[in-house]
Every structure is written in structure tokens, then in C-alpha cells.
PDB file of N, CA and C in Angstrom:
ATOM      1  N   UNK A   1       1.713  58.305  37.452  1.00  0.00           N
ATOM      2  CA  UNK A   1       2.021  59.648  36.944  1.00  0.00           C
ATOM      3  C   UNK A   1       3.038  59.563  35.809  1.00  0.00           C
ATOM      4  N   UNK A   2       4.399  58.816  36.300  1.00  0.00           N
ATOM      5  CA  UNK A   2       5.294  58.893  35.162  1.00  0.00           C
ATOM      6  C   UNK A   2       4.390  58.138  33.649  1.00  0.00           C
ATOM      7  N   UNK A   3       3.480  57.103  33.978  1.00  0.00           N
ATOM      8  CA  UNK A   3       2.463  56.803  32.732  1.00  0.00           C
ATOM      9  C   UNK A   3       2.353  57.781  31.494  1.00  0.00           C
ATOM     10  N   UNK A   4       1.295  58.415  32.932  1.00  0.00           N
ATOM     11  CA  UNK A   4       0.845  59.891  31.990  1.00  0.00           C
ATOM     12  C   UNK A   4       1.702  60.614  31.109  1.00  0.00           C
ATOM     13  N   UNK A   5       2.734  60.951  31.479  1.00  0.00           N
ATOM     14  CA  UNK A   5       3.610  61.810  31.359  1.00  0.00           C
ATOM     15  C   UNK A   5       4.113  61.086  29.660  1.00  0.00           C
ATOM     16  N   UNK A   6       4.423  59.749  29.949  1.00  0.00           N
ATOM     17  CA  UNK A   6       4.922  59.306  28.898  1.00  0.00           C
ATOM     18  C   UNK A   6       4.028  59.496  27.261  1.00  0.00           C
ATOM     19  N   UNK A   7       2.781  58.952  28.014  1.00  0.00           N
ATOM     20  CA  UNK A   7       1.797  59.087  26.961  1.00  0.00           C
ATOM     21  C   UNK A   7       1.653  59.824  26.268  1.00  0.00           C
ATOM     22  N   UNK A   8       1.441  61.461  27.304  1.00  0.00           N
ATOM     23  CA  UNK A   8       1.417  62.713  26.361  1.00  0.00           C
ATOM     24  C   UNK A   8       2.573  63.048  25.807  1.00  0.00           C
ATOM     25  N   UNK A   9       3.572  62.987  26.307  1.00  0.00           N
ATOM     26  CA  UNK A   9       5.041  62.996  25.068  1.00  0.00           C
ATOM     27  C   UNK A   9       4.901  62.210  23.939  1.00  0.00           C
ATOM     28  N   UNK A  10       4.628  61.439  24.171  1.00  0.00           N
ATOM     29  CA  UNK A  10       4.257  60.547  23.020  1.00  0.00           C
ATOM     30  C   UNK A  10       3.333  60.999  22.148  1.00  0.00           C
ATOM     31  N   UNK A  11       2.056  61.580  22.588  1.00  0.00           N
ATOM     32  CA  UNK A  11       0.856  62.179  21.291  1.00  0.00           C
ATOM     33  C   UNK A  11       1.606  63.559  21.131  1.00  0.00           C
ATOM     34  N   UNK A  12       2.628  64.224  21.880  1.00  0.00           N
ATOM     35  CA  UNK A  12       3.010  65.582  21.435  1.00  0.00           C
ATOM     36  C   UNK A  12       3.766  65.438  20.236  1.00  0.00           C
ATOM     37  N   UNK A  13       4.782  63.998  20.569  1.00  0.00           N
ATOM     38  CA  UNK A  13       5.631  63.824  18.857  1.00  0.00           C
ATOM     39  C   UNK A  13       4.674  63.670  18.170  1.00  0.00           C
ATOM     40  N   UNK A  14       3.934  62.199  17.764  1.00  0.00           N
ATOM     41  CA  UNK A  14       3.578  61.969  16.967  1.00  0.00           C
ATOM     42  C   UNK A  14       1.673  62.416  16.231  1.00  0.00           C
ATOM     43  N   UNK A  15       1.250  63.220  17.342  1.00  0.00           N
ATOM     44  CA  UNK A  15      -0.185  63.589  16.765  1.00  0.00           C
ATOM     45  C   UNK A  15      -0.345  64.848  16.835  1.00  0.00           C
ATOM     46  N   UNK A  16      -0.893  64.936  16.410  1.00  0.00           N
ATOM     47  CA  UNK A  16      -1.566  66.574  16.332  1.00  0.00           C
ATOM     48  C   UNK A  16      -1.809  67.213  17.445  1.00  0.00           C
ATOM     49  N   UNK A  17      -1.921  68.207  17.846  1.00  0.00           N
ATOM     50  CA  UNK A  17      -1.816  69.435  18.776  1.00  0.00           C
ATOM     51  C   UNK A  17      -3.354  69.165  19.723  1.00  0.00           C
ATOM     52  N   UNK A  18      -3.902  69.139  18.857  1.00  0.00           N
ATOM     53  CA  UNK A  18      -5.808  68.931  19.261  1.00  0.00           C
ATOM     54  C   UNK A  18      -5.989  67.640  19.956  1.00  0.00           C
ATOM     55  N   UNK A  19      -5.126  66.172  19.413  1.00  0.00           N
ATOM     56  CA  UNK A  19      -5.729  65.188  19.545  1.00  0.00           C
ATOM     57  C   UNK A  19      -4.732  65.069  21.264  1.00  0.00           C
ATOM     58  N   UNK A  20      -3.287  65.689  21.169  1.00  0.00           N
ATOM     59  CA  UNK A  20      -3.326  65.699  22.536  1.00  0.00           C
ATOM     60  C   UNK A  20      -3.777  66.548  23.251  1.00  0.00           C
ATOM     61  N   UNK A  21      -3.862  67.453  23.201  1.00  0.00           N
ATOM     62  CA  UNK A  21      -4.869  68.775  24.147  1.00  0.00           C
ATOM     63  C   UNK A  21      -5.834  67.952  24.842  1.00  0.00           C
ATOM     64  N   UNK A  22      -6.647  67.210  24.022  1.00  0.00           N
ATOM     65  CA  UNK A  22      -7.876  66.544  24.400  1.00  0.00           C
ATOM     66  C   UNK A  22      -7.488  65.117  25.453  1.00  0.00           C
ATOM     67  N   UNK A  23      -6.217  64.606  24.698  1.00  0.00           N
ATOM     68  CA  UNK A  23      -6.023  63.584  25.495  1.00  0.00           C
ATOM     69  C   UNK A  23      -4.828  63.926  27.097  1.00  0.00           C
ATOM     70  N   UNK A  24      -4.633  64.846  27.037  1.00  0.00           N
ATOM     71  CA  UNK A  24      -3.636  65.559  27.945  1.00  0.00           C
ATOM     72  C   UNK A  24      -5.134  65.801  29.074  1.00  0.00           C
ATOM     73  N   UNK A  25      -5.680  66.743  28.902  1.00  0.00           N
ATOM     74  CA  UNK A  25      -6.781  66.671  29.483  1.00  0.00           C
ATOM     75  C   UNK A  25      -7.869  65.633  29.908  1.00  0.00           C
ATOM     76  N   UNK A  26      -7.815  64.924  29.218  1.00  0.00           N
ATOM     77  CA  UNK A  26      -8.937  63.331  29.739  1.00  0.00           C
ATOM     78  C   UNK A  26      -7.871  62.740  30.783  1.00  0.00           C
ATOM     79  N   UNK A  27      -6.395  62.759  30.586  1.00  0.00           N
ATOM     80  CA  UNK A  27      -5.792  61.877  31.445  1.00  0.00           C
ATOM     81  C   UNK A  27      -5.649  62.230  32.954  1.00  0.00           C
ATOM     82  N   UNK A  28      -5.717  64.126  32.495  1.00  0.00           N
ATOM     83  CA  UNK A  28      -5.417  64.247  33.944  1.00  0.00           C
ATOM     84  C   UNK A  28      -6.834  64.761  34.564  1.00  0.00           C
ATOM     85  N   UNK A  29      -7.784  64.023  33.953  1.00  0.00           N
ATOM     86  CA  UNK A  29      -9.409  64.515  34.590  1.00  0.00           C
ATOM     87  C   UNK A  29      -9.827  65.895  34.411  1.00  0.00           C
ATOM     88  N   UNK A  30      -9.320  66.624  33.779  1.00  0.00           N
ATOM     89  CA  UNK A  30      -9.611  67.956  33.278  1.00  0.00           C
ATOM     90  C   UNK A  30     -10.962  68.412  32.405  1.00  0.00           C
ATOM     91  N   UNK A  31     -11.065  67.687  31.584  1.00  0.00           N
ATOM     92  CA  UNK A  31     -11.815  67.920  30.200  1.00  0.00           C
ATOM     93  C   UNK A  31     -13.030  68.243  30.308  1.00  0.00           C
ATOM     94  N   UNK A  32     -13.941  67.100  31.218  1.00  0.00           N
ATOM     95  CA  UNK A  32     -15.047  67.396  31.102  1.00  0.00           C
ATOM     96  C   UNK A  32     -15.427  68.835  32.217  1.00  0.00           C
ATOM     97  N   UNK A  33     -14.389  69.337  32.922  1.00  0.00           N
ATOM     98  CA  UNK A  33     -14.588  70.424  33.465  1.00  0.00           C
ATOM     99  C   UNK A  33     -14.396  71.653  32.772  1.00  0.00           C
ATOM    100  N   UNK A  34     -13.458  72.011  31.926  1.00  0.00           N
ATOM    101  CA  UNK A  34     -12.834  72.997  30.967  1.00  0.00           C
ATOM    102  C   UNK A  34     -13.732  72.981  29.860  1.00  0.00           C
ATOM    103  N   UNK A  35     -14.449  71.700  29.351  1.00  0.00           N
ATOM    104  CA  UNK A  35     -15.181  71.740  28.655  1.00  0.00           C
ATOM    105  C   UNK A  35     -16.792  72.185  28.835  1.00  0.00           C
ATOM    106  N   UNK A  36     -17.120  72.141  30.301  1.00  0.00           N
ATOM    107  CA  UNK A  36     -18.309  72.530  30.691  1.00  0.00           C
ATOM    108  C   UNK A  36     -18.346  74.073  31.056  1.00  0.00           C
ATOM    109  N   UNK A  37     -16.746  74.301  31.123  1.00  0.00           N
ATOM    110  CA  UNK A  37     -16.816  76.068  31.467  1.00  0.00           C
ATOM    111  C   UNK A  37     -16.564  76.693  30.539  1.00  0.00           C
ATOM    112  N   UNK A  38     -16.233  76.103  29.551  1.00  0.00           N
ATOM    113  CA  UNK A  38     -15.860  77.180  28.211  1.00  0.00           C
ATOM    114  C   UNK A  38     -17.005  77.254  27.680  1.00  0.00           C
ATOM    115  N   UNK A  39     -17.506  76.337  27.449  1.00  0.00           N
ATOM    116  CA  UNK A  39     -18.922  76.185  26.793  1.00  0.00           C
ATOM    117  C   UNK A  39     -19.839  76.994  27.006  1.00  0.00           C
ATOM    118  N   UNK A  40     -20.161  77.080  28.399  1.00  0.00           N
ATOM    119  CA  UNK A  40     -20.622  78.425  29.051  1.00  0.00           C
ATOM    120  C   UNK A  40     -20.274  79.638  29.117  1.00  0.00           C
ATOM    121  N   UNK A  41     -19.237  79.700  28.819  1.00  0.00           N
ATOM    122  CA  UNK A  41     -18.807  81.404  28.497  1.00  0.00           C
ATOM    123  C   UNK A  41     -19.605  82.082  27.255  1.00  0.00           C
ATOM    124  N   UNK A  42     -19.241  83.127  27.431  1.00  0.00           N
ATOM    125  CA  UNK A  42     -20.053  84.200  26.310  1.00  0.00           C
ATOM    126  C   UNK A  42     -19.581  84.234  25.033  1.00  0.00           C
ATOM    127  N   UNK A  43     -20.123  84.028  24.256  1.00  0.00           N
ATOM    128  CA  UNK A  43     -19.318  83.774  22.253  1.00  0.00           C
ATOM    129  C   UNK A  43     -18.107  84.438  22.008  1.00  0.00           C
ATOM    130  N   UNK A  44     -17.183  84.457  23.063  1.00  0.00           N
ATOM    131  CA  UNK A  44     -15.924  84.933  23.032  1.00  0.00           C
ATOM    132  C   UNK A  44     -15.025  84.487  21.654  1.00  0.00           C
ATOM    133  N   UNK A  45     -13.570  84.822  21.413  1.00  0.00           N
ATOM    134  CA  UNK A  45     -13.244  83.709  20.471  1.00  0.00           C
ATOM    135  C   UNK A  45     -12.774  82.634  20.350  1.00  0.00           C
ATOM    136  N   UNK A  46     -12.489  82.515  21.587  1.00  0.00           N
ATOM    137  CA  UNK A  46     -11.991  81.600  22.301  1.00  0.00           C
ATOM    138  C   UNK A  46     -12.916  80.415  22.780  1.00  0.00           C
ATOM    139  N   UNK A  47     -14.085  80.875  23.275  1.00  0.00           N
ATOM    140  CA  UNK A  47     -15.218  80.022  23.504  1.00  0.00           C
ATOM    141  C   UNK A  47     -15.514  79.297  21.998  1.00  0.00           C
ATOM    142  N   UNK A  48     -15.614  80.175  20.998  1.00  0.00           N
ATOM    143  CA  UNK A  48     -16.590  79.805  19.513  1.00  0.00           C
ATOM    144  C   UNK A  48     -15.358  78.867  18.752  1.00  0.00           C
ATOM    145  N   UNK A  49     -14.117  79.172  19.226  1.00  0.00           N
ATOM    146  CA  UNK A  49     -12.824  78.119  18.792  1.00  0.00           C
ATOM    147  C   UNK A  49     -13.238  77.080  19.215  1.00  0.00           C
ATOM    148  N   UNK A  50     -13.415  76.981  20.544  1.00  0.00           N
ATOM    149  CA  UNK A  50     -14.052  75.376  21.225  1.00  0.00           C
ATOM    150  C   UNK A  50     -14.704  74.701  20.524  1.00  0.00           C
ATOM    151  N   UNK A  51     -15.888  75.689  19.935  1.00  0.00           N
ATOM    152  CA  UNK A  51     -16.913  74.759  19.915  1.00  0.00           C
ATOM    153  C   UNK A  51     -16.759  74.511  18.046  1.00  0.00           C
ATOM    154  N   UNK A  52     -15.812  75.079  17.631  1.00  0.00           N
ATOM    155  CA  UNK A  52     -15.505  74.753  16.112  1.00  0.00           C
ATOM    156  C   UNK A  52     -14.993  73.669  16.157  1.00  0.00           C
ATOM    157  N   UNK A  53     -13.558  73.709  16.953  1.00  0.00           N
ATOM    158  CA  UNK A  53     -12.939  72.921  16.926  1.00  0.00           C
ATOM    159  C   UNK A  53     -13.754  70.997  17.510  1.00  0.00           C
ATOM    160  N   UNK A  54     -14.962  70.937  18.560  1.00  0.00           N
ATOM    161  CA  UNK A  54     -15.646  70.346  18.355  1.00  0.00           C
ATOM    162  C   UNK A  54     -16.064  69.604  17.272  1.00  0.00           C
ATOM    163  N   UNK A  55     -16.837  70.643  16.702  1.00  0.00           N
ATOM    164  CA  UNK A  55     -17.716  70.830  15.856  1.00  0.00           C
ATOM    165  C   UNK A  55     -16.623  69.801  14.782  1.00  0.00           C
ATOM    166  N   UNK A  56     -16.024  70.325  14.179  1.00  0.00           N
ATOM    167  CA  UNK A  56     -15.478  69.895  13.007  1.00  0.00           C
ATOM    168  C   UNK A  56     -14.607  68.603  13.694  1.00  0.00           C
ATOM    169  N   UNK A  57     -14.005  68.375  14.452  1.00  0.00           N
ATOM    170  CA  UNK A  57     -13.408  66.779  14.808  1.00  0.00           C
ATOM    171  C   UNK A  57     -14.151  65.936  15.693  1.00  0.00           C
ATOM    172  N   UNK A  58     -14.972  66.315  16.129  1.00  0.00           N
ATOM    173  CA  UNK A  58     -15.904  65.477  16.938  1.00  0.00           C
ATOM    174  C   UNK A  58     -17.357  65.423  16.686  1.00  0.00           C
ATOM    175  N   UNK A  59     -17.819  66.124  15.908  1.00  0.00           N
ATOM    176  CA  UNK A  59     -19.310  66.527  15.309  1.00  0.00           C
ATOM    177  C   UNK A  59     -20.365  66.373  16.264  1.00  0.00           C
ATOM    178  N   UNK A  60     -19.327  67.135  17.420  1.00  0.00           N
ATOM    179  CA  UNK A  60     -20.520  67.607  18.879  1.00  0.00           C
ATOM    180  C   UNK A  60     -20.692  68.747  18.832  1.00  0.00           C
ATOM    181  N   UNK A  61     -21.998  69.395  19.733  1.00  0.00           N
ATOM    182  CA  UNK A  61     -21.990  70.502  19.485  1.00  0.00           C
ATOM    183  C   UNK A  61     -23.105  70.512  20.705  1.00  0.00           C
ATOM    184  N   UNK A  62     -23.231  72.403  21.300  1.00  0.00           N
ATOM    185  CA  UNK A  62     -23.933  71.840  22.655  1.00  0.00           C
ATOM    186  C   UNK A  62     -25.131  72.483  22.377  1.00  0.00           C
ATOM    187  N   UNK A  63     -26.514  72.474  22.687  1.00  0.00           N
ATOM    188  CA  UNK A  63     -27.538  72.421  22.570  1.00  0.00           C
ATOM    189  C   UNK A  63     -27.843  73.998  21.775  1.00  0.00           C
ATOM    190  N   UNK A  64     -27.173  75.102  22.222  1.00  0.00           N
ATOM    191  CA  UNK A  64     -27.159  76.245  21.886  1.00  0.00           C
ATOM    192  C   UNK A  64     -25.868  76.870  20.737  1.00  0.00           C
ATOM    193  N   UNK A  65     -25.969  75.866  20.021  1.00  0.00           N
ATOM    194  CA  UNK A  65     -24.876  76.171  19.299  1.00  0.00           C
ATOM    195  C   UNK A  65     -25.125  76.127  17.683  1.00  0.00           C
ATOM    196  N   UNK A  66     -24.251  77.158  17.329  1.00  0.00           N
ATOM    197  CA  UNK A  66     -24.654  77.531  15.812  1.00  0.00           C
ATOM    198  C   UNK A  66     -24.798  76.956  14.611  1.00  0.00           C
ATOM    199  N   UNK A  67     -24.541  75.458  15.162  1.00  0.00           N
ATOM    200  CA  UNK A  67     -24.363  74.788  14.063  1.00  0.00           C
ATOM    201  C   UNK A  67     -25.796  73.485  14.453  1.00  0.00           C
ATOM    202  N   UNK A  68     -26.881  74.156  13.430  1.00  0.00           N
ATOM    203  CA  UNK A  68     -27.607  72.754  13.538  1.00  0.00           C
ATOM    204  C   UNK A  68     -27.552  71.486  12.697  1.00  0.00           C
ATOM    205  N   UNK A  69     -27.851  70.060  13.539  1.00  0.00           N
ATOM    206  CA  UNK A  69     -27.453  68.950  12.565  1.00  0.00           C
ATOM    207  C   UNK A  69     -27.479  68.910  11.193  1.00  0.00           C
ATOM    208  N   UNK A  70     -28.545  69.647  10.791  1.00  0.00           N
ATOM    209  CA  UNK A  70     -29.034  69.675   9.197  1.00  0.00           C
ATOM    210  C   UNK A  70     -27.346  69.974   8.685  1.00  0.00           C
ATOM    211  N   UNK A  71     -26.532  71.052   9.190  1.00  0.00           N
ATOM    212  CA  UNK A  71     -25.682  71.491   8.641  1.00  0.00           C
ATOM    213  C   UNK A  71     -24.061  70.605   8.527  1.00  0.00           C
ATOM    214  N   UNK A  72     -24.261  69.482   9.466  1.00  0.00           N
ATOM    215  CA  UNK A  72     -23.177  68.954   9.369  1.00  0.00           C
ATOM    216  C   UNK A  72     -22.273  68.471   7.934  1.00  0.00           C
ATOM    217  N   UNK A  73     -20.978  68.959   7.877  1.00  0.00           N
ATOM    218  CA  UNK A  73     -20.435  69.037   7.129  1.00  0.00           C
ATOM    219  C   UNK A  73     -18.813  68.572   7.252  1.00  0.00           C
ATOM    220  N   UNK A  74     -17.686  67.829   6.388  1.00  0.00           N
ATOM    221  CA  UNK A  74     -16.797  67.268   7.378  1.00  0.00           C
ATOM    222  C   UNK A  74     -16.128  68.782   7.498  1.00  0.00           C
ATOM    223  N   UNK A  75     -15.576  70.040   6.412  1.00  0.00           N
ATOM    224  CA  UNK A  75     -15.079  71.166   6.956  1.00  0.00           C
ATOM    225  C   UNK A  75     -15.921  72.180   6.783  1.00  0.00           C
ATOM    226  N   UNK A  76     -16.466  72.811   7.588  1.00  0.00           N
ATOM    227  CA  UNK A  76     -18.019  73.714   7.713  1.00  0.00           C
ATOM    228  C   UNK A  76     -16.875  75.385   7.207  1.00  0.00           C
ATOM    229  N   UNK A  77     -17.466  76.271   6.382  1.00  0.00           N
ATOM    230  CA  UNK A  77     -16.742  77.248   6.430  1.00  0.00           C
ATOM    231  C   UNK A  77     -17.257  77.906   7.885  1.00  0.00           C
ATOM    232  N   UNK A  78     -15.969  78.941   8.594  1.00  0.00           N
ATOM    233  CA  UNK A  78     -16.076  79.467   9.662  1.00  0.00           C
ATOM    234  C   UNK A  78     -17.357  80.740   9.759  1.00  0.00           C
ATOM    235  N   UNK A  79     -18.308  80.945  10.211  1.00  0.00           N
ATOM    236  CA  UNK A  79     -19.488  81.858  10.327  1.00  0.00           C
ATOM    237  C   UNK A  79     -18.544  83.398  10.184  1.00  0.00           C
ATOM    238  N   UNK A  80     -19.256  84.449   9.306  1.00  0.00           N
ATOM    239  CA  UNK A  80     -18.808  85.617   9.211  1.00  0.00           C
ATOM    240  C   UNK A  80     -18.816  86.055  10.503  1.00  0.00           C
ATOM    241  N   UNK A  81     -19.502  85.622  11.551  1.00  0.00           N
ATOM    242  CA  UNK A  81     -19.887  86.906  12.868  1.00  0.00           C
ATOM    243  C   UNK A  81     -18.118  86.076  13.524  1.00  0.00           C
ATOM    244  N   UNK A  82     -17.005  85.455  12.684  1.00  0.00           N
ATOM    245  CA  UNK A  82     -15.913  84.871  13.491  1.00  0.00           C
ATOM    246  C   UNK A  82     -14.900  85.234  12.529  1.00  0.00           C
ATOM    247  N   UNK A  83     -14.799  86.391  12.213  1.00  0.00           N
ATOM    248  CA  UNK A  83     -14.223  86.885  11.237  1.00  0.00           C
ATOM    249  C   UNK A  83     -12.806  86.932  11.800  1.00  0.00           C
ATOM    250  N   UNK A  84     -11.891  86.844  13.336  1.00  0.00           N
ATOM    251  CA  UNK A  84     -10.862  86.650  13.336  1.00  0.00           C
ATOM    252  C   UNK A  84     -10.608  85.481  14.044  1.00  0.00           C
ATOM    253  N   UNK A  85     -11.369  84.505  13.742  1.00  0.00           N
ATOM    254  CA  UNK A  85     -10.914  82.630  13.824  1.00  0.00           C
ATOM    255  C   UNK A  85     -10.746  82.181  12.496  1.00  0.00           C
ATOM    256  N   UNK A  86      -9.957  81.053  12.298  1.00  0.00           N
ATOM    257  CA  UNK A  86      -9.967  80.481  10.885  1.00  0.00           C
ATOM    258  C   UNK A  86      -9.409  79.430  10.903  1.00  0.00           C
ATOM    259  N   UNK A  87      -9.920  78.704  10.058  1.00  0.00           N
ATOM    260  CA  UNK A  87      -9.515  77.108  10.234  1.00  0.00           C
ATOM    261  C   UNK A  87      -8.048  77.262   9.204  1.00  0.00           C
ATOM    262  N   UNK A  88      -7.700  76.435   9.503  1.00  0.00           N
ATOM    263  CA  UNK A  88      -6.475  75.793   8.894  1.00  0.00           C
ATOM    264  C   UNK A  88      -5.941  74.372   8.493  1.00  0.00           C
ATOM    265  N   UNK A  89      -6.244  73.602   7.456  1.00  0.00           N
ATOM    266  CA  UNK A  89      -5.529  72.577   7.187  1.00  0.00           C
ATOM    267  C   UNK A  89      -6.710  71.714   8.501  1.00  0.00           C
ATOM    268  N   UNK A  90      -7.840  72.086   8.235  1.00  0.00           N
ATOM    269  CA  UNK A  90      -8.729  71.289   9.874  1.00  0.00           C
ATOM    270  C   UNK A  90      -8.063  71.619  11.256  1.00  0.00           C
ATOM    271  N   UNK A  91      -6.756  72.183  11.277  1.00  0.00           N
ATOM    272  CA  UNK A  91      -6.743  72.979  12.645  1.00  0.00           C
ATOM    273  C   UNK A  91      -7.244  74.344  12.812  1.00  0.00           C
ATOM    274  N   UNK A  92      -7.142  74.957  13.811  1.00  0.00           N
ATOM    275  CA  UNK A  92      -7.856  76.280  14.403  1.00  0.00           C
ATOM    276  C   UNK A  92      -6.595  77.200  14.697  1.00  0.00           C
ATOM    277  N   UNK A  93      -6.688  78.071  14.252  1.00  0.00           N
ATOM    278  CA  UNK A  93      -5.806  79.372  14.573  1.00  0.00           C
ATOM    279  C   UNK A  93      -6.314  80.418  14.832  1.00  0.00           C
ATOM    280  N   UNK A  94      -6.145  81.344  15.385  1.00  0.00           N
ATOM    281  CA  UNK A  94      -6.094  82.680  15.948  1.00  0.00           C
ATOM    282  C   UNK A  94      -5.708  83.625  14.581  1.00  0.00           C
ATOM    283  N   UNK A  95      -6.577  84.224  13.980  1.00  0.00           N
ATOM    284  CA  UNK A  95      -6.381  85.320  12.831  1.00  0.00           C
ATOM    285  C   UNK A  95      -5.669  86.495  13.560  1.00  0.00           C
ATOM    286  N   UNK A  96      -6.090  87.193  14.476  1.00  0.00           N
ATOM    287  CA  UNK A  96      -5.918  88.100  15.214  1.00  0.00           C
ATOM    288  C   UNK A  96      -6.870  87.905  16.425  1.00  0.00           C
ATOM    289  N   UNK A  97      -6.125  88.646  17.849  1.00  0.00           N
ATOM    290  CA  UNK A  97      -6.523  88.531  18.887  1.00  0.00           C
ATOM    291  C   UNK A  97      -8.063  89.515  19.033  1.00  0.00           C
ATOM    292  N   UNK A  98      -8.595  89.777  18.560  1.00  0.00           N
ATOM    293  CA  UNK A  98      -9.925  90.527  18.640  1.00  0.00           C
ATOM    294  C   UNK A  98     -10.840  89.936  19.880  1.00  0.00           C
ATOM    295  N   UNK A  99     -12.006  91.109  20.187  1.00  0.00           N
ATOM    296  CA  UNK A  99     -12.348  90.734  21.643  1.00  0.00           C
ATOM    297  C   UNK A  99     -13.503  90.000  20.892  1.00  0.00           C
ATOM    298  N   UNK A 100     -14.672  90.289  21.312  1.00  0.00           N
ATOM    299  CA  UNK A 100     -16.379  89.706  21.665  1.00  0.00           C
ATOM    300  C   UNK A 100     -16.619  89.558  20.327  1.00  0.00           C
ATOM    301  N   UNK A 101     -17.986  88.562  20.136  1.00  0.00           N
ATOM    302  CA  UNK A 101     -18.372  88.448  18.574  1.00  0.00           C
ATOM    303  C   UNK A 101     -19.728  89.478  18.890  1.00  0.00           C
ATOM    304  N   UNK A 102     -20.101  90.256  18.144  1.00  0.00           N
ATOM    305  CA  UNK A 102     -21.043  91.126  18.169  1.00  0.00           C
ATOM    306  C   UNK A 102     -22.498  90.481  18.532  1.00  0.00           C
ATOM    307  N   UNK A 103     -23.144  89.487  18.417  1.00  0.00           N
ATOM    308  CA  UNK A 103     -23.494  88.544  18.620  1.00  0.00           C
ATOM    309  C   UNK A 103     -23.872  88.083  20.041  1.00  0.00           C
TER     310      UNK A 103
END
């Protein structure tokens, strides 16, 4: 445990927000569960953050998702129907808290 602990202090100084999120979660067996339930949620913005944030650092994407291979791109502009998500500098921010994508 104290391992863990160290590790993710460690990617919190020195890496990016995303790359520990992801690794904070793989360590403590989380991921592939959070990742199988968000995924499944309804095109929330929160859900469609997921799968951007995917999308653009991992160039996964899940079978039903808006982005087909043809389109891969290293920074994809964000789809109008996500008009309050927005990338940033390749991270993901919150424009405003808005509910459902019409969609």
C-alpha cells in the first residue's frame, strides 16, 4: 500500500492530471470498472469527456462511439453537439456545467 501511495504522489508532482487519474486507478484496480460504467452511461458530459479524453491520448474508442477510425486525428476538434466540453492544451475541461447532449 505505502508503494502505491508513493507512486501516485509521485505522477501527481511530476505528470499530468490524466496520466495519473489513469494510473491512480490501474493501481488500485479501479479502471477497468469506472471505465466500463462510464462508457455505458448516456452521452452525458461527463461520459463524452471520457471518451474524448480517450479518444485523443489513447486513440481508443468504444464500438459506439463518435469518432470513426477514418477520423483519427492527434487533436480532433470537440463535436458541436459538446458545446460545453473543450479541450485545452490536449487536456479536458469543463466549459460550463450543462446537463444532457441533445443527442
Amino acid at each position: 500500500m505505502c508503494v502505491r501511495v508513493c507512486v501516485c504522489v509521485f505522477l501527481v508532482l511530476f505528470l499530468s492530471i490524466e496520466l495519473w487519474l489513469v494510473c491512480f486507478l490501474c493501481l488500485f484496480g479501479f479502471f477497468p470498472i469506472l471505465l466500463t460504467r462510464l462508457l455505458s452511461l448516456s452521452l452525458s458530459c461527463r461520459s463524452q469527456q471520457l471518451e474524448y479524453f480517450l479518444y485523443i491520448h489513447f486513440k481508443c474508442y468504444p464500438e459506439s462511439s463518435l469518432y470513426p477510425p477514418s477520423t483519427l486525428l492527434p487533436y480532433p476538434p470537440i463535436p458541436t453537439s459538446w458545446p460545453w466540453c473543450s479541450p485545452v492544451l490536449g487536456h479536458i475541461k469543463f466549459a460550463s456545467p450543462m446537463g444532457l447532449s441533445s443527442q
